[in-house]
Protein backbone atom coordinates (compact mmCIF):
# COMPACT_ATOMS: atom_id res chain seq x y z
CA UNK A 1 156.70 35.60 164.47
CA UNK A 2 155.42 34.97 160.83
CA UNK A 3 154.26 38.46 160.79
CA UNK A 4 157.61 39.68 161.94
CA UNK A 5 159.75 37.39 159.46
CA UNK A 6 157.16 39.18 156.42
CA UNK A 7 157.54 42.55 157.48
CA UNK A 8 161.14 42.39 157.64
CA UNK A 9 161.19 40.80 154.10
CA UNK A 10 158.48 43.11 152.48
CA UNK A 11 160.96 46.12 153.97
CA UNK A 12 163.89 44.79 152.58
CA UNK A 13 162.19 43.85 149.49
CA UNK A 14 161.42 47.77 149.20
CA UNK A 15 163.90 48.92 149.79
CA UNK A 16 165.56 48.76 146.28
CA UNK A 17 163.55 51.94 145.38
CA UNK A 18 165.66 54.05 147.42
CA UNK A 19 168.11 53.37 144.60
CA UNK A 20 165.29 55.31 142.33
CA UNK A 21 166.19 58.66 143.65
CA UNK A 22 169.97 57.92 143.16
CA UNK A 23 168.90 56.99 139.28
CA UNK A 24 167.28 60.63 138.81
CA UNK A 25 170.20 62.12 140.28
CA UNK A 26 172.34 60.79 137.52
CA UNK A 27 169.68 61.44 134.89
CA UNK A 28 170.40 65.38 136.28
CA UNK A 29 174.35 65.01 136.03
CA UNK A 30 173.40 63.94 132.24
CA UNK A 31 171.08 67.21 131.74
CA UNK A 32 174.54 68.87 132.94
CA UNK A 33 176.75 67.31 130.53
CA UNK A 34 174.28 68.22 127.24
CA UNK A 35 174.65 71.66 128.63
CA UNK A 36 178.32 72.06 129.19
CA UNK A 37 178.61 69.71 125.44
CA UNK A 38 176.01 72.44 123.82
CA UNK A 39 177.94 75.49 125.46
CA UNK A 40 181.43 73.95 123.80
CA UNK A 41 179.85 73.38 120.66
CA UNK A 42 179.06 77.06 120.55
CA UNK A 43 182.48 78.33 121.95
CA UNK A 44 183.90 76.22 118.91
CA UNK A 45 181.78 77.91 116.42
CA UNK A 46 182.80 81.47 117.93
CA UNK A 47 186.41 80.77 117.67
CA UNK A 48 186.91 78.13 114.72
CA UNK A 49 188.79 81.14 112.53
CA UNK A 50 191.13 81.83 115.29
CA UNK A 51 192.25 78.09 116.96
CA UNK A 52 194.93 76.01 115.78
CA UNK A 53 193.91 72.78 114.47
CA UNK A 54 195.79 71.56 118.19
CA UNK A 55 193.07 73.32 120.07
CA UNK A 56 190.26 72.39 117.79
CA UNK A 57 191.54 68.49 118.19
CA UNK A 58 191.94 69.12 121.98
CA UNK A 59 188.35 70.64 121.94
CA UNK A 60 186.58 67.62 120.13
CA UNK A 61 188.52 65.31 122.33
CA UNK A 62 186.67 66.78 125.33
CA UNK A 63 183.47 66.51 123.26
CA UNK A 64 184.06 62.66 122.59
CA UNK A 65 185.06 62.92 126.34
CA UNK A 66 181.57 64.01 127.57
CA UNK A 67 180.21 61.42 125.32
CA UNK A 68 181.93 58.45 126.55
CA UNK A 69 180.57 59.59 129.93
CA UNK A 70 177.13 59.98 128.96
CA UNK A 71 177.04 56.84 127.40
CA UNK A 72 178.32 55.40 130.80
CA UNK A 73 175.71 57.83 132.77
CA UNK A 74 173.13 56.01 130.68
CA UNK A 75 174.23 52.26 130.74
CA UNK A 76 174.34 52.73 134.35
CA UNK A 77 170.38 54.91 134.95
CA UNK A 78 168.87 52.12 132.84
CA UNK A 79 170.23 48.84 133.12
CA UNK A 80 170.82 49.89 136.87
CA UNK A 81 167.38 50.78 137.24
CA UNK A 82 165.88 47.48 135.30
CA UNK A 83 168.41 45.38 137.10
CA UNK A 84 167.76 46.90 140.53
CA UNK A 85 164.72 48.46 140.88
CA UNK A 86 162.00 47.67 138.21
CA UNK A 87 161.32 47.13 134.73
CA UNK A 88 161.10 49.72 132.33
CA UNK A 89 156.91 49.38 131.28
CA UNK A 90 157.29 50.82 127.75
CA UNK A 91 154.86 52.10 125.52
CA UNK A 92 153.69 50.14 122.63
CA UNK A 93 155.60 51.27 119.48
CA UNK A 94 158.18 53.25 122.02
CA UNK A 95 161.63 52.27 121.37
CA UNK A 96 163.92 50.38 123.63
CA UNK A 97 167.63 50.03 123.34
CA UNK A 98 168.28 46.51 122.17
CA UNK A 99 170.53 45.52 124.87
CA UNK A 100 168.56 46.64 127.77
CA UNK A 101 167.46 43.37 129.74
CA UNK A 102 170.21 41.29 128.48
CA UNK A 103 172.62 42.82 130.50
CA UNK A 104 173.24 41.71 133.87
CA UNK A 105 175.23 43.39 136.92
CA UNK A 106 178.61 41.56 136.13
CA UNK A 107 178.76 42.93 132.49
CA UNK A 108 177.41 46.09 133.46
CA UNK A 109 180.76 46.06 135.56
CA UNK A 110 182.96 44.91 132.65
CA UNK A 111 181.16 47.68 130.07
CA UNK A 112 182.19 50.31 132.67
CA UNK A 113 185.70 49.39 133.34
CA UNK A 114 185.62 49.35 129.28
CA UNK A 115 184.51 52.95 129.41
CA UNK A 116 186.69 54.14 131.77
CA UNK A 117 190.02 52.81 129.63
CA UNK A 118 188.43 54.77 126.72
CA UNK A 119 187.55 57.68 128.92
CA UNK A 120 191.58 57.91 130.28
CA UNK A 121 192.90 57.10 127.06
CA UNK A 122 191.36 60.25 125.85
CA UNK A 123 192.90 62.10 128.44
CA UNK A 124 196.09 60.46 128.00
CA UNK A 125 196.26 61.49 124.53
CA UNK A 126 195.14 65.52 125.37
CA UNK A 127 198.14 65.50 127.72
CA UNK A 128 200.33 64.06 125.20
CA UNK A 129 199.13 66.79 122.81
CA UNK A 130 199.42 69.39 125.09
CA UNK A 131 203.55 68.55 126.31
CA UNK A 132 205.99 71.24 124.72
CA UNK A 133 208.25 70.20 122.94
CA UNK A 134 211.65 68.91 125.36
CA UNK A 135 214.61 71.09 125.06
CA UNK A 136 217.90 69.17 124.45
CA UNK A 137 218.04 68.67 127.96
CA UNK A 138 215.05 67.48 129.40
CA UNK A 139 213.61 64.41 129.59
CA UNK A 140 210.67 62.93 126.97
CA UNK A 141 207.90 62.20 129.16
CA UNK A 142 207.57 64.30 132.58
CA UNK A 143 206.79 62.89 135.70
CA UNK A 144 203.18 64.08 135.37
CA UNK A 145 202.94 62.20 132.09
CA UNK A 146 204.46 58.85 133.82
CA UNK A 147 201.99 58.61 136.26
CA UNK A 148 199.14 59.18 133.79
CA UNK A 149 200.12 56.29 131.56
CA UNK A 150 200.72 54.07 135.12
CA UNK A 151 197.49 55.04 135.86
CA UNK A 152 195.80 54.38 132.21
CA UNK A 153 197.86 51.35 132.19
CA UNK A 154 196.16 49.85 135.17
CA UNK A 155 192.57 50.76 134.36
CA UNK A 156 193.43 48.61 130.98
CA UNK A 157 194.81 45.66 132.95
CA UNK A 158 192.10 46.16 135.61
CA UNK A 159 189.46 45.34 132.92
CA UNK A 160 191.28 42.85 131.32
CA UNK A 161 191.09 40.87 134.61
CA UNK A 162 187.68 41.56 134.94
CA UNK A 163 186.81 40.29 132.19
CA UNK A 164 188.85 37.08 132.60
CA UNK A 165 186.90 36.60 135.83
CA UNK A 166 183.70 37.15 134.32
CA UNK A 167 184.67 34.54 131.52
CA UNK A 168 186.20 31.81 133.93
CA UNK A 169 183.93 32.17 136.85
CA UNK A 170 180.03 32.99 135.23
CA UNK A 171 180.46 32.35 131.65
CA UNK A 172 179.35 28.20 132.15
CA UNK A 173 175.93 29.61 133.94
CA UNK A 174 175.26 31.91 131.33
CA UNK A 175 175.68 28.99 128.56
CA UNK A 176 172.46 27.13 130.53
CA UNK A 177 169.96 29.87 130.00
C-alpha cells in the first residue's frame, strides 16, 4: 500500500510540469505581440505625414495597449512558472527581474486585475476618442459607450476588492516571514 500511496504522490507531484507547455504557449502569444507592435510601428512611420494627430494618439494607445499585455504575458510565464513549476536556475552574472520570487499566487492575482483596469481604461479612452461629435439631438454617451464604462467600472471595483481581501485575509501571515 506504501508503494501505492508514493506513486500516487510522486504523479501528482509531477504533474505541475504539464503547466510548462502552457508557459511556452504564452511565451509564443508574446513573440506575436512584438510582431504585430513592430508591424504598427512601421505602418506609423509610412503614414505619420498623412494622420491626424487623433489617429496617431489612437495608434500609440494600441501600442501602450500591447504593452500592458505583454507585461501581463510576462508576470504571468515567470512568476507562474517559478511559483508553479520550478525555479528559474540562472546564470551567474545573468539578470533577474527584482521582483521575481517575492511574488506569490495571491498578488500575482491582484497585479493582474491591476493590469486589466489599465488595459480597459485604454480602451475606454480610444472609444471616447473615437465618438462623433452628438448632434443637438442625440444623446452624450451611446449605449455602446455605457456599457463600456459599466464594464471598466467593475474591473476597477473588482480589484479594489481583491485587494481588500488580500489585505484583510493574508496580509498578518505575510508580516511573520
Amino acid at each position: 500500500m506504501h508503494f501505492i500511496e508514493m506513486l500516487i504522490e510522486r504523479t501528482i507531484l509531477l504533474s505541475r510540469w504539464l503547466l510548462a507547455p502552457l508557459y511556452l504557449t504564452l511565451v509564443a502569444i508574446l513573440i506575436l505581440f512584438t510582431v504585430k507592435a513592430v508591424q504598427e510601428v512601421i505602418h506609423l512611420f509610412d503614414t505619420i505625414l498623412t494622420i491626424s494627430e487623433t489617429s496617431l494618439v489612437l495608434s500609440v494607445l494600441g501600442l501602450v495597449d500591447m504593452v500592458l499585455i505583454a507585461n501581463l504575458l510576462v508576470m504571468v510565464i515567470l512568476s507562474g512558472y517559478e511559483t508553479f513549476v520550478s525555479a528559474l536556475d540562472t546564470a551567474e552574472g545573468q539578470e533577474k527581474p527584482s521582483w521575481l520570487g517575492k511574488i506569490d499566487a495571491a498578488t500575482i492575482k491582484i497585479k493582474l486585475a491591476v493590469a486589466i483596469v489599465a488595459i480597459s481604461s485604454i480602451h475606454l479612452l480610444r472609444a471616447f476618442m473615437t465618438v462623433p461629435a452628438p448632434e443637438a439631438h442625440q444623446p452624450l454617451i451611446n449605449n455602446q459607450l455605457f456599457w463600456l464604462v459599466v464594464i471598466h467600472l467593475t474591473f476597477v471595483v473588482s480589484a479594489l476588492i481583491m485587494a481588500w481581501i488580500d489585505k484583510i485575509a493574508f496580509a498578518p501571515h505575510r508580516d511573520h516571514h
